[in-house]
Every structure is written in structure tokens, then in C-alpha cells.
Protein backbone atom coordinates (compact mmCIF):
# COMPACT_ATOMS: atom_id res chain seq x y z
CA UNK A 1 100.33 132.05 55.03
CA UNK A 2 98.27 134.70 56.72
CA UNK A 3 96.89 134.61 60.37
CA UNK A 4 93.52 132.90 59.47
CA UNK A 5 95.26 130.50 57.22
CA UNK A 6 97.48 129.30 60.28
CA UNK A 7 94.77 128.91 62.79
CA UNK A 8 92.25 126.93 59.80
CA UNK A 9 95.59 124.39 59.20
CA UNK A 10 95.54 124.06 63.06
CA UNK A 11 92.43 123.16 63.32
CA UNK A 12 92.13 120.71 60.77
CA UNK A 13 94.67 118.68 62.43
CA UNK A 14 92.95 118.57 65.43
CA UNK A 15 89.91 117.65 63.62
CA UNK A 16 91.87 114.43 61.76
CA UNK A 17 93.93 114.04 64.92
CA UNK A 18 92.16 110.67 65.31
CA UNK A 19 92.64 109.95 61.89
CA UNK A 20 94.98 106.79 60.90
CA UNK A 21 94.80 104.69 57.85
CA UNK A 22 96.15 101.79 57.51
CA UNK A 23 94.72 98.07 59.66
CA UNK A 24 94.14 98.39 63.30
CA UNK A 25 95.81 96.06 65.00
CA UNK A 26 93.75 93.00 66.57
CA UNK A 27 95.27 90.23 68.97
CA UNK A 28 95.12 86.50 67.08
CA UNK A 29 92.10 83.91 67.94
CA UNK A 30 93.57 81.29 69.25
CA UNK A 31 90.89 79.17 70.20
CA UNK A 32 90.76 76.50 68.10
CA UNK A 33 94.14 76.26 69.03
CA UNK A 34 94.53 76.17 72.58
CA UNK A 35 92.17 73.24 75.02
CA UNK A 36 91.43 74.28 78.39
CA UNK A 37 93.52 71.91 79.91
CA UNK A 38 96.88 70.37 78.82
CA UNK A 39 96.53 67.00 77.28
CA UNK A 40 99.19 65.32 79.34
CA UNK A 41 98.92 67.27 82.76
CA UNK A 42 97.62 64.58 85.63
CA UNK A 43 95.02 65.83 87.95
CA UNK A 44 96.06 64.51 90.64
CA UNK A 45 98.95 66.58 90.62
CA UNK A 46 97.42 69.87 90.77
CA UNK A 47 96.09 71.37 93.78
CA UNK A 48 96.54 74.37 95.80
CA UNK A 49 99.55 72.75 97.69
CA UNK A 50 101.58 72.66 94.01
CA UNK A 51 104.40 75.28 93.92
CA UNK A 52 102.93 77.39 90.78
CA UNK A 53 104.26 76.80 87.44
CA UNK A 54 104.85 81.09 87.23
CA UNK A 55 107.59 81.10 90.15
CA UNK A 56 109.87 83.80 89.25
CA UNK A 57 112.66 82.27 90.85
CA UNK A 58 111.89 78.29 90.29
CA UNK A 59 115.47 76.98 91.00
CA UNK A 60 114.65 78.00 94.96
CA UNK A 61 112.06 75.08 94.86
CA UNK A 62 115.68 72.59 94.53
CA UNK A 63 116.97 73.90 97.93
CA UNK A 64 120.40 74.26 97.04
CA UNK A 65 122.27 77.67 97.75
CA UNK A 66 124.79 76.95 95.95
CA UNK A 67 122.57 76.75 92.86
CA UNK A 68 120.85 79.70 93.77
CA UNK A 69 123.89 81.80 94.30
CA UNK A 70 125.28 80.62 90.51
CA UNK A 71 122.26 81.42 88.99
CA UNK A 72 122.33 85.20 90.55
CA UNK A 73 125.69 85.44 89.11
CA UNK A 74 124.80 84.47 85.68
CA UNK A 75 122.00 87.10 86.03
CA UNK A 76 123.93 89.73 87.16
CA UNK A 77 126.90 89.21 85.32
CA UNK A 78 126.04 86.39 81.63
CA UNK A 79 127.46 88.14 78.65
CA UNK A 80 125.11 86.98 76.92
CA UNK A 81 122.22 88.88 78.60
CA UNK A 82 124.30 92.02 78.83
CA UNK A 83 124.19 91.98 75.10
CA UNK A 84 120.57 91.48 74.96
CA UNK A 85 119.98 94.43 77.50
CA UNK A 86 121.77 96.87 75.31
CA UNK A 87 120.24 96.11 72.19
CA UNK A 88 117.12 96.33 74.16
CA UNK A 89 118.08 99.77 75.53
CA UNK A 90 119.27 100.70 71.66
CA UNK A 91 115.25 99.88 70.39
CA UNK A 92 113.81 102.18 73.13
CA UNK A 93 116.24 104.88 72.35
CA UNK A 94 114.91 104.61 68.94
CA UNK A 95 111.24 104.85 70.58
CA UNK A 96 112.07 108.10 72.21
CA UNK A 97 113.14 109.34 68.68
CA UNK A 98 110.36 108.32 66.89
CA UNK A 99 108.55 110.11 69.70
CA UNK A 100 110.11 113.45 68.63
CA UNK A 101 107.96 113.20 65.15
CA UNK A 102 104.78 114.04 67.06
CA UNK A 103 106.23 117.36 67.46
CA UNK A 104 107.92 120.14 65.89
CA UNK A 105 111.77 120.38 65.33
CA UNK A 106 113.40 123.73 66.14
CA UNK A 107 116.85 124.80 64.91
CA UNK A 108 118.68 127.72 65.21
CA UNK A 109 121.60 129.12 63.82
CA UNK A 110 123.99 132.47 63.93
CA UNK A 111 127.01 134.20 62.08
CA UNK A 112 129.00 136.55 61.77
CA UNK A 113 131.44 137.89 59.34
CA UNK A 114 133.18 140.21 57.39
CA UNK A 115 132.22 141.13 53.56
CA UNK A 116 133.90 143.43 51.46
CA UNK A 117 132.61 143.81 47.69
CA UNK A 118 134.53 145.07 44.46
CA UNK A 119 134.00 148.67 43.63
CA UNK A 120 132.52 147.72 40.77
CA UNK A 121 129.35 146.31 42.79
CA UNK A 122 129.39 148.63 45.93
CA UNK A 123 127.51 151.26 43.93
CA UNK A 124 128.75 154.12 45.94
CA UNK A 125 128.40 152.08 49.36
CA UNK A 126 131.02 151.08 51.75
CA UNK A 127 133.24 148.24 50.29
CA UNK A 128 133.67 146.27 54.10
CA UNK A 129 130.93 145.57 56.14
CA UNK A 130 130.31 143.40 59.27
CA UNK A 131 127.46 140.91 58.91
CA UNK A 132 125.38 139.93 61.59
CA UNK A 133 122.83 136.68 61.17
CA UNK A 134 120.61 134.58 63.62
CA UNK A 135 117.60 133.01 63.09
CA UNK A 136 115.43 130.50 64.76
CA UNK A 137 112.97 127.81 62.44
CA UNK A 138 110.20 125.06 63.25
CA UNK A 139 109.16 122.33 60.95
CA UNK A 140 106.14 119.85 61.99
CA UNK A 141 104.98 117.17 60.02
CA UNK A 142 101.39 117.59 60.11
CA UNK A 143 100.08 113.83 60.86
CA UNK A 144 96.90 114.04 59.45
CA UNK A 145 96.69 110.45 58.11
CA UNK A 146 98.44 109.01 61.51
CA UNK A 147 101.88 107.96 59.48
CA UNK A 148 103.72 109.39 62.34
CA UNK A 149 101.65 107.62 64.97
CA UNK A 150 101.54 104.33 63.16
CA UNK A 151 105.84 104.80 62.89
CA UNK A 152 105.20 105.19 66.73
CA UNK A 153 103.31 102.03 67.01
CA UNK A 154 105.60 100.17 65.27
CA UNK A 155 108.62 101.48 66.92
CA UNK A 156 106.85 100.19 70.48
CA UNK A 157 105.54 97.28 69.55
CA UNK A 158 109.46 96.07 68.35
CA UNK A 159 110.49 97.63 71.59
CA UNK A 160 108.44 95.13 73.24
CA UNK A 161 109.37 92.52 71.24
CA UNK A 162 112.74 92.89 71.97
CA UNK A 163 111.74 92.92 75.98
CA UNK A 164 110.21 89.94 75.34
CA UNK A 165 113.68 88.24 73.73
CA UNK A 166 115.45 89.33 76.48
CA UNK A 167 113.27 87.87 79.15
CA UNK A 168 113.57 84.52 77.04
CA UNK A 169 116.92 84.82 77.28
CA UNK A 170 117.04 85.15 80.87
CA UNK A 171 114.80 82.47 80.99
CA UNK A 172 117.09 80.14 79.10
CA UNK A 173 120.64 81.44 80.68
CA UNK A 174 118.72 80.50 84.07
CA UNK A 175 117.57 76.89 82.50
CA UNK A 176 121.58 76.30 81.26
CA UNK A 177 122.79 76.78 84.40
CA UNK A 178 120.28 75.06 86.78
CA UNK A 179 121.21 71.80 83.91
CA UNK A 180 124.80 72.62 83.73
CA UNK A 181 124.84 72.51 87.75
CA UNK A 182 122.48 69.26 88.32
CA UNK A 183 124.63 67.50 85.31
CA UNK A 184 127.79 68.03 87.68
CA UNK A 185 126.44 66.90 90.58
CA UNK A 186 125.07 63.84 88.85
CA UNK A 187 128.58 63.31 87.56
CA UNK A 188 130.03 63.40 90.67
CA UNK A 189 127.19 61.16 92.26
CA UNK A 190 128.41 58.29 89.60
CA UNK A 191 132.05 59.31 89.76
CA UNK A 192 131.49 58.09 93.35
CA UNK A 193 129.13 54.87 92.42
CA UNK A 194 132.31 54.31 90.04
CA UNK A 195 135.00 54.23 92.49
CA UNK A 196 133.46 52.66 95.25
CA UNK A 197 132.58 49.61 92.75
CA UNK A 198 136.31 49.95 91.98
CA UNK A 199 137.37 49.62 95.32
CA UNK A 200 134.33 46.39 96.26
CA UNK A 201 136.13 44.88 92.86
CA UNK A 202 139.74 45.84 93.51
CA UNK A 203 139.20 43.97 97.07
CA UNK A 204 137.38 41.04 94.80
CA UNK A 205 140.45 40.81 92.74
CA UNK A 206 142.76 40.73 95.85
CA UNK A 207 140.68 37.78 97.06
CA UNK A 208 140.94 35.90 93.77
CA UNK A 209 144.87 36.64 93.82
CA UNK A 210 145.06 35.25 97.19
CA UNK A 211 143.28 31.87 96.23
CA UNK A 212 145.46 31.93 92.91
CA UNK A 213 148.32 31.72 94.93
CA UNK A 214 146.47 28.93 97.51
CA UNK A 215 146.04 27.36 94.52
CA UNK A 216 142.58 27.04 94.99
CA UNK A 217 141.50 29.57 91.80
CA UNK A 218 142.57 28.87 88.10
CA UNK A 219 144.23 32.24 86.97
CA UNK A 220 141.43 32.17 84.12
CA UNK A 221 139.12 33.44 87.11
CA UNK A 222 141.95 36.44 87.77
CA UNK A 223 141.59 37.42 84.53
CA UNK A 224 138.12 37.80 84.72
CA UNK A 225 138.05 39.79 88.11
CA UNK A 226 141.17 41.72 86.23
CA UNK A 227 139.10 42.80 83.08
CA UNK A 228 136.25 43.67 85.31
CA UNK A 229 138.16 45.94 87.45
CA UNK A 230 139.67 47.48 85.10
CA UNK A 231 136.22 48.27 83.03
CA UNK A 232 134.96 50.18 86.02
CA UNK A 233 138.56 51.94 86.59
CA UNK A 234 138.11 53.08 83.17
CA UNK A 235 134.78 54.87 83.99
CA UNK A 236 136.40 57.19 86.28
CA UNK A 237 138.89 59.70 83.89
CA UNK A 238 135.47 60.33 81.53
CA UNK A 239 133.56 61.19 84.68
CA UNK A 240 136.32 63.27 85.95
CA UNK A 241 136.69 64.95 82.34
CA UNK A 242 132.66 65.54 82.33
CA UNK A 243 133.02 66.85 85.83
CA UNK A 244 135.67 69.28 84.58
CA UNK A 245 133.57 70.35 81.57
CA UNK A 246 130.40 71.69 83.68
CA UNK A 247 132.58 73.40 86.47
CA UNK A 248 133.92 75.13 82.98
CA UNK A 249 130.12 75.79 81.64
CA UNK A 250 128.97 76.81 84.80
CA UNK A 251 131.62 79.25 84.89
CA UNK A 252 131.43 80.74 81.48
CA UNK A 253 127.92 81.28 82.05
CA UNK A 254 128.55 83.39 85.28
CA UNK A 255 130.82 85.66 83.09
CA UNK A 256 134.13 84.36 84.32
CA UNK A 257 136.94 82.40 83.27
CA UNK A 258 136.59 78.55 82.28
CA UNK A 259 139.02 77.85 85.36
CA UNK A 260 137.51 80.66 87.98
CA UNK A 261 135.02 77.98 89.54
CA UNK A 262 136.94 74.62 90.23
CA UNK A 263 138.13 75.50 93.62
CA UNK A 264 134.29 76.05 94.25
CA UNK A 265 132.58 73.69 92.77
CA UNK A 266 135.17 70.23 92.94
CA UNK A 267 133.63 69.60 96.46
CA UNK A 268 130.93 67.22 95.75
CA UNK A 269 127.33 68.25 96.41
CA UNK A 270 124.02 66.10 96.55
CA UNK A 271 121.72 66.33 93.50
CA UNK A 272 118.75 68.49 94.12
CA UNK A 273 115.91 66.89 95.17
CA UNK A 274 112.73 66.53 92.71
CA UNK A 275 109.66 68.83 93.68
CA UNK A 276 106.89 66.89 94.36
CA UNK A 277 104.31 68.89 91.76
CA UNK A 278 104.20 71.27 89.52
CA UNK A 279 101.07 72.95 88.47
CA UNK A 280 100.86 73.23 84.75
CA UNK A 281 98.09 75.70 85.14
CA UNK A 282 96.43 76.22 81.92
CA UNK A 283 97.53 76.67 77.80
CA UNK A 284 95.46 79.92 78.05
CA UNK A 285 97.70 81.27 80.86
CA UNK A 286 100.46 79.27 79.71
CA UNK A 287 100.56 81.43 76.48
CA UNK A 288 99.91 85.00 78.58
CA UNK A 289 103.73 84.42 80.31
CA UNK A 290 105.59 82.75 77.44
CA UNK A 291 108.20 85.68 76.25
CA UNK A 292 108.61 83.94 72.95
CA UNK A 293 104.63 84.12 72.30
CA UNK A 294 104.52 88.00 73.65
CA UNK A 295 107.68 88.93 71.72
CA UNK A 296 106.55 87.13 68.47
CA UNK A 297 103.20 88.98 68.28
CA UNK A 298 104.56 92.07 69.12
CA UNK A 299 106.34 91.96 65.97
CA UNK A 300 103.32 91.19 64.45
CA UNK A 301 101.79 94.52 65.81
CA UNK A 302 104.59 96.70 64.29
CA UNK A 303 104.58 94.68 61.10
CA UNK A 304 100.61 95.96 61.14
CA UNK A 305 101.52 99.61 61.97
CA UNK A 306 103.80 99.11 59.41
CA UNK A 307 101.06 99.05 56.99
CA UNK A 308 99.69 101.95 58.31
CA UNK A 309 102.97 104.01 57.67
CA UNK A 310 103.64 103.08 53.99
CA UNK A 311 99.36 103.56 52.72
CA UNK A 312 100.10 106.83 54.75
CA UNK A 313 102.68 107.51 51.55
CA UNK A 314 99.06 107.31 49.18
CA UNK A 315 97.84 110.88 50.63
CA UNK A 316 99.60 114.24 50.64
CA UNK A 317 102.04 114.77 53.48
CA UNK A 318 101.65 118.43 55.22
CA UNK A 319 104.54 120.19 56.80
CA UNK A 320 104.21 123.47 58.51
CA UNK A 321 107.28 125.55 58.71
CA UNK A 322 108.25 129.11 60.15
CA UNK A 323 111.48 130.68 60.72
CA UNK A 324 112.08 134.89 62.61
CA UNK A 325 115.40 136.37 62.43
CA UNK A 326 117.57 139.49 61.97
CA UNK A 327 120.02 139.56 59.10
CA UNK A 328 122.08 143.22 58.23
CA UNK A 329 125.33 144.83 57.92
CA UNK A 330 127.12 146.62 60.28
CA UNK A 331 124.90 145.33 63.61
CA UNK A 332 122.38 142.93 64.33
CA UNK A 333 118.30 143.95 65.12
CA UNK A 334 118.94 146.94 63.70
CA UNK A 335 115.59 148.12 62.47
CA UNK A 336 114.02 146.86 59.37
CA UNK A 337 116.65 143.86 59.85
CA UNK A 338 114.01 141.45 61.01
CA UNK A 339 112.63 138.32 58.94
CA UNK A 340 109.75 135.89 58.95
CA UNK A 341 108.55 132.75 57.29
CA UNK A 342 105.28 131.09 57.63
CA UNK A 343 105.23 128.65 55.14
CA UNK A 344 102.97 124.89 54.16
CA UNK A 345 104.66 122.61 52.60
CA UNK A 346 103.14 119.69 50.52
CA UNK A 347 104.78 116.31 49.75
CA UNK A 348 102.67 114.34 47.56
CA UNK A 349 103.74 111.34 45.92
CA UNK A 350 100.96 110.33 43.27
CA UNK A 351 103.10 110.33 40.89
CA UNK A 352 104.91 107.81 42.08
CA UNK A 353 102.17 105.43 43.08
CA UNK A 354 103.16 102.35 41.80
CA UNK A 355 106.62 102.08 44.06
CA UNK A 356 103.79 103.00 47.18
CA UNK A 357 101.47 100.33 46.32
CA UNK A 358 104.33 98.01 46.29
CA UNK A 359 106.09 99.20 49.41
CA UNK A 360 102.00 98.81 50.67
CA UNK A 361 101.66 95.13 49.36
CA UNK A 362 105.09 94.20 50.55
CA UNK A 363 104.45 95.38 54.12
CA UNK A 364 101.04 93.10 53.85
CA UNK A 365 103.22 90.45 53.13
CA UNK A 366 105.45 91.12 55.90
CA UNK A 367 102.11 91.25 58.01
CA UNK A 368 101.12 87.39 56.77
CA UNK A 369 104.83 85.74 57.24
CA UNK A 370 104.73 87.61 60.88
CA UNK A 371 101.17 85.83 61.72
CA UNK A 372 102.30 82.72 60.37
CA UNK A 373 105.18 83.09 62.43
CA UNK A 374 103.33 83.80 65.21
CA UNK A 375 100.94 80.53 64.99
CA UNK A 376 103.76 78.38 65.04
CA UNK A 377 105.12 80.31 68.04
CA UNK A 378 102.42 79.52 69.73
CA UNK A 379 102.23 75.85 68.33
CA UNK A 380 105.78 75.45 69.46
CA UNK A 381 105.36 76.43 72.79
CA UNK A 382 101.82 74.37 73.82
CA UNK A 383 104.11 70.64 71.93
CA UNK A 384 107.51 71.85 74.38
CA UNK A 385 104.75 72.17 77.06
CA UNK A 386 103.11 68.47 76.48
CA UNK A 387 106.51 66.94 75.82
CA UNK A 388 108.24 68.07 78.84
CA UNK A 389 104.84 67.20 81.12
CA UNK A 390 104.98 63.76 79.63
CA UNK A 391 108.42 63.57 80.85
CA UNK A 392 107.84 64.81 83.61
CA UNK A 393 104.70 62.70 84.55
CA UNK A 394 106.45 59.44 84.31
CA UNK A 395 109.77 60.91 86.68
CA UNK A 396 108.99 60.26 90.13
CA UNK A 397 107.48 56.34 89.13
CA UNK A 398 111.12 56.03 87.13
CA UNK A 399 113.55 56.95 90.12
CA UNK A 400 111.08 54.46 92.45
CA UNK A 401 111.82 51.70 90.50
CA UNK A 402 116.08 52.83 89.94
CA UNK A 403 116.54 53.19 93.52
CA UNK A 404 114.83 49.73 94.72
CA UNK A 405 116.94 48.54 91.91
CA UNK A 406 120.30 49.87 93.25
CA UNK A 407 119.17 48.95 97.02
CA UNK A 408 118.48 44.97 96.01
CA UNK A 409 121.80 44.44 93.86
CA UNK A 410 123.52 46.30 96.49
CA UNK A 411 122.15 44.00 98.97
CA UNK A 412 123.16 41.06 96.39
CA UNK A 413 126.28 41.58 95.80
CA UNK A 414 127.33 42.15 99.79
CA UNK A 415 125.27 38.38 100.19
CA UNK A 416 127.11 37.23 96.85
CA UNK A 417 130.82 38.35 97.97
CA UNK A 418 130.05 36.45 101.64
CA UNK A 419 129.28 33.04 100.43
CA UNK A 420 131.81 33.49 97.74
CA UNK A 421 134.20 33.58 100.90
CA UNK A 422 132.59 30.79 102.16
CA UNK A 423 132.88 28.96 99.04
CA UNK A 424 128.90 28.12 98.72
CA UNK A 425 129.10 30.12 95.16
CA UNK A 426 131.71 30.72 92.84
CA UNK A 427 133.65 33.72 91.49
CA UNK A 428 130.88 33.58 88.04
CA UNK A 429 128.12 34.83 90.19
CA UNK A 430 130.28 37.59 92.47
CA UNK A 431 131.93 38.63 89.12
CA UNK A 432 127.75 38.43 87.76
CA UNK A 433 126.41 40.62 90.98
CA UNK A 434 129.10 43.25 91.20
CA UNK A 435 128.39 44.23 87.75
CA UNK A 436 124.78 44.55 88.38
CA UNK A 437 125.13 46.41 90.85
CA UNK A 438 127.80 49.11 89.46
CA UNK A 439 125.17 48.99 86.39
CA UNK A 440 122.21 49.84 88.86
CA UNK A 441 123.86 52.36 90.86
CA UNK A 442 124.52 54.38 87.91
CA UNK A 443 121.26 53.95 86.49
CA UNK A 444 119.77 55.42 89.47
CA UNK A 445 122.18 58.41 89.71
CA UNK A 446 121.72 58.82 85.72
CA UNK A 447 118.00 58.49 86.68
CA UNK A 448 118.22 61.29 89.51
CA UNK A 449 120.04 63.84 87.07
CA UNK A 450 117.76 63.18 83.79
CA UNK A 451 114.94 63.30 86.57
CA UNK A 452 115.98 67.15 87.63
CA UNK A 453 117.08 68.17 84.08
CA UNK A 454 112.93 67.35 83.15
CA UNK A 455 111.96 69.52 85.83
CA UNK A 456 113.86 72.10 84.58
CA UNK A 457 112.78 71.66 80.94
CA UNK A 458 109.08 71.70 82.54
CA UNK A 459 109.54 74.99 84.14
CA UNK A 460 110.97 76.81 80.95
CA UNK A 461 108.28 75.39 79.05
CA UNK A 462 105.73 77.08 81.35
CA UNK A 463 107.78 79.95 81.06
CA UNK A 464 109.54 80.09 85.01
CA UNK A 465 112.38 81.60 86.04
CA UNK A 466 112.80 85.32 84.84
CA UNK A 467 114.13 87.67 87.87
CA UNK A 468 112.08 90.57 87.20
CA UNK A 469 109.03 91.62 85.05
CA UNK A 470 109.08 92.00 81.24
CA UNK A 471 110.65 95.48 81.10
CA UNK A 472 108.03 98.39 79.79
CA UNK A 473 109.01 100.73 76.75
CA UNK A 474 108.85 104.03 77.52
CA UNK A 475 105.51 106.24 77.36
């Protein structure tokens, strides 16, 4: 290739520069799929004093350090995530290579050597000769139909895809925790409704025992007090084993041995307290921050570009290559040693058009599945959203009820063991009152756990609790 033909295959490609075939990718309607307010948010609720919905760091609105120092650890340290970060890292490595096709690839390459001939071939010229090589080449894909830049667009939009799967990761590590922490604390709030009942029963049973012996008590109403004791007694090892079992999650999930927390976490804590609101904000916005939604129509985009890079296949595929060196015996740029190569290449594969239709149908296909996929993504996320706000919604009137429940059979069984004493009642209706009570105190510190644990569902359905922005791929 001349001069002229060199500077007429330049500009062409800057003239098709803008040139891509294939679909251009267009965001979803969503629409008729998303109202403008959530069906089962309450009104009432939301107002400007509502701690937003978006909080990066949502466990802060429990006001427990200790939570909020476990759930930096688990950030910093969840294997989990750290395996999620480097296959992140691996995709935008890959993005930086498929960068490198925009442009041309240069190699170069040297020897040297010693050659010595049969006589027969030398022809009268020295038998041995040194031999001296280097050259220097460029090859460039000339992108006229945009399959490099679609490869591009596809390599990013997976990159972001796989941002996205890591922030949903981070928001679920930080949703295990904050429910592996609040289900120990609830343990240990019952574990302690358990064994003061024991000890209000094991004093019951003394009393009984003490009449027995008066012989003012049949020893069929020890036997009842017994059996009751012992039922709540027998609460206490499956609390303690449950208690065991979270200090064990909680420590797995900060990357640490099953054992490393116990020391730290056997102490018992109060639950967290309930925020009062939480602004659902709306299914538009709702769907902007979900990392699920962005990742799984990012993956849509590539699948799209994807199209784009196999109809690319349909047209011929242009590579301009050139190569200079010096090649000769005896020492290297020695005149008339030099060589050059300016050279088009074309790859065209019509005749093999049916394989490129199919490889273009079966990334179509890919396209659909990934849009259907998509849809159901987003499906998924607006039913989590209206089951956890239904939950949610009926919380607060729940634990009103449990603890007015736990106050009056508190109250009753105090009044029911004092005019037992005083032998107004008998031991039926103490036996009748303790176990209501025991049955109401652990209701309402079942009640307070399940009550958190919603709140926590709530704010990973409206997508809460990521540390940092969705990373970027690289420009």
C-alpha cells in the first residue's frame, strides 16, 4: 500500500468512526409496572422527620455500638465480600483489555546468530556468517462497523453488573449480621424471661413442699408445681444453645473463628430499639438504588452490545498492518539491510454466513431471556418491598399489645402467688398465672426481636445499608 492508499484507509475510518451496527441499547419502560406510591406504605408515616429509606449506614438508626462496630468488621474483613471484590476487580481488568482493541498492537522482536551453509550452497561466499535481526510491527483492527466498540460496551456494562452484585452483597452481609446480632440479643432477653420464671416457680414449688410436709397440700399439687418447673427449666439449654449459635454466626461473618466472639458477645445486651418511621420513598426511586435491578439490566446492556459484536461478523473486517526492520549478515543497519511492510488485511466471512446468522439469532435470544430476567428483577424487588412494609406497618401496634400483655400477667401472677399464701386461691390458679405469664413474657421478647428483624428486612428491601457508592468501571 502506497502513501495515498494509507492516508484514503485513514480517512475512511474516521468517516465510519460513528458507525456501529447492531441495536442501540434503550433503558426498559417500566411504567405500567411501577405506581407512584407503594401500595402498602401508610401516610402518616412519612414526613420530613422519617430517617430516609437510602441511609447508607441504616444499622446507626438502632443505637447500638456494638452492632455498629460488628457490622464494620464484616465489611472490612466478610470472606464472602472479599471474593466478590476480586472477581469484580478480575471483570474490569478485562475492561482495560478490551480497551486495548481500540488501538494498535506493537511488537517487536530481535536475534542474533550464527549460520554457516554447505559448500555446496555458499556459491563462492563465506560458509559462517553472523546474523543480525530486529524489527518492530503494528496491527489495528480497523473498527469500521463498531465490533470493537460494541465488545467495549459489553465488557462495561458486565463490569457494572458485577459492581452492582457486589453492592448487593454488601447489602445482604450487612442485613445477616444486623439479624444474626438482634436474634442473640432476643435470645438472651428470653433466656432471662426463662430463668427468672424458673426461679418465681422454683420458689412456688418450695412453698408447695413446705405445705406438703404441713400436711396442708396433697402431693398431687407437688407434682404439678414439679412438672411446671421443670417445663420452664427445660427452656433454658435451647436458649443457651441458640445463644451459642449466633455468637458463632456473628463471628463467621466478621471473618473469624466460630469461637473468636464469645468472650465479647456472652454479656447480655438490650435489643435495639424500633425506629419510629421509615420513609419508603417511592417504587420509581426505589428501583434507581436497588443493586439487583442496576446489576440485572446491565447485563441486559452487554447482552445488546453483544448483538452488535456478532452482526459485526456479517461485513468484512479490516486490519492495517506495518512492520520496519534491518535483517543481514555480518552486522546489523548495514545499508540496503532495511525492510518495510505496509500491508491491509481483509477478513471476510460470507462464506460462512450461516454459523454468523446463528451466533446473531442466538445472541437475540440471549437479549430476550436477559429482559425477561430483568422484568422479574424488578417484579421481585417492588413484592419484597410491599411484603416487608406490610410487616412492618403492623410492628409497632403488635409490640403495644405484647408488652401490656407481659405487664398485666406479671402483675397477676405477683397478686395470684400473695393470696395463694394467704390461702384465698388455690395452687390451680398460681400454677394457671405463672404460666401465663412465662408465656407472655416471651411473646413480647419474641415480639421485640421479629419486630427489629422486619425493620431490617424493610431496609434491604429499599435497598439501605451499602458503605460506599456502587464502584465505577474504569473510563
Amino acid at each position: 500500500m502506497n502513501k495515498h492508499g494509507f492516508v484514503a484507509t485513514v480517512l475512511l475510518t474516521s468517516t465510519l468512526a460513528a458507525c456501529a451496527v447492531g441495536p442501540d441499547y434503550q433503558r426498559p419502560d417500566l411504567s405500567s409496572q411501577t405506581l407512584e406510591h407503594f401500595a402498602r406504605s401508610d401516610s402518616s408515616t412519612e414526613s420530613a422527620s422519617a430517617p430516609p429509606a437510602r441511609d447508607t449506614k441504616f444499622w446507626r438508626s438502632f443505637n447500638d455500638p456494638k452492632l455498629s462496630a460488628l457490622v464494620a468488621r464484616a465489611l472490612a474483613t466478610n470472606n464472602d465480600l472479599r471474593v466478590a471484590l476480586a472477581r469484580y476487580d478480575s471483570d474490569n481488568a478485562l475492561l482495560r483489555e478490551a480497551k486495548f482493541d481500540r488501538y494498535p498492537t506493537v511488537t517487536a522482536s530481535a536475534q542474533v546468530g550464527h549460520q554457516r551453509v554447505s559448500q555446496d550452497q555458499a556459491y563462492g561466499f563465506p560458509r559462517s556468517a553472523d546474523v543480525y535481526g530486529v524489527s518492530a510491527s503494528a496491527s489495528w483492527e480497523l473498527d469500521l462497523w463498531g465490533r470493537v466498540r460494541r465488545n467495549v460496551e459489553a465488557q462495561r456494562a458486565e463490569t457494572a453488573a458485577r459492581s452492582g452484585d457486589l453492592q448487593a452483597l454488601q447489602i445482604s452481609i450487612v442485613g445477616e449480621v444486623a439479624n444474626a446480632y438482634v436474634h442473640l440479643r432476643g435470645a438472651q432477653e428470653r433466656l432471662r424471661v426463662a430463668r427468672n420464671n424458673a426461679d418465681n416457680q422454683r420458689e412456688t414449688l418450695r412453698i408447695v413442699n413446705v405445705r406438703l410436709n404441713a400436711g396442708r397440700d396433697a402431693d398431687f399439687d407437688a407434682a404439678r408445681a414439679r412438672a411446671q418447673f421443670e417445663s420452664t427449666a427445660s427452656r433454658v439449654p435451647v436458649l443457651e444453645a441458640q445463644i451459642a449459635v449466633d455468637e458463632h454466626r456473628l463471628a463467621v461473618l466478621t471473618g473469624r473463628a466460630p469461637g473468636a466472639l464469645i468472650a465479647e458477645l456472652d454479656m447480655p445486651g438490650p435489643l435495639p430499639a424500633l425506629p419510629d418511621r421509615i420513609d419508603p420513598d417511592t417504587p420509581a426511586n426505589l428501583l434507581r438504588r436497588r443493586p439487583d435491578v442496576a446489576a440485572a439490566e446491565e447485563r441486559l446492556h452487554a447482552a445488546t452490545a453483544r448483538v452488535g459484536v456478532a452482526t459485526a461478523d456479517l461485513f468484512p473486517r479490516l486490519t492495517l498492518e506495518g512492520m520496519i526492520g534491518s535483517f543481514a549478515f555480518g552486522g546489523i543497519f548495514n545499508s540496503g539491510s532495511e525492510t518495510n511492510l505496509v500491508a491491509l488485511g481483509i477478513d471476510w466471512s460470507f462464506l460462512d454466513i450461516g454459523r454468523v446468522r446463528a451466533r446473531i439469532a442466538a445472541s437475540n435470544a440471549d437479549a430476550s431471556g436477559l429482559l425477561a430476567q430483568y422484568q422479574q428483577t424488578v417484579l421481585l424487588a417492588l413484592e419484597d418491598t410491599e411484603n416487608a412494609l406490610v410487616r412492618y406497618s403492623n410492628t409497632h401496634r403488635e409490640d403495644e399489645h405484647l408488652e401490656r400483655a407481659a405487664a398485666e400477667s406479671t402483675r397477676a401472677a405477683q397478686l395470684a402467688r400473695t393470696q395463694f399464701q394467704a390461702g384465698t386461691i388455690g395452687l390451680y390458679e398460681v400454677l394457671d398465672a405463672e404460666r401465663v405469664q412465662l408465656q407472655a413474657q416471651d411473646a413480647f421478647a419474641d415480639g421485640r426481636t421479629r419486630g427489629a428483624m422486619i425493620a431490617i428486612a424493610l431496609y434491604k428491601a429499599l435497598a439501605g445499608g451499602w458503605p460506599q457508592p456502587m464502584p465505577s468501571s474504569e473510563e
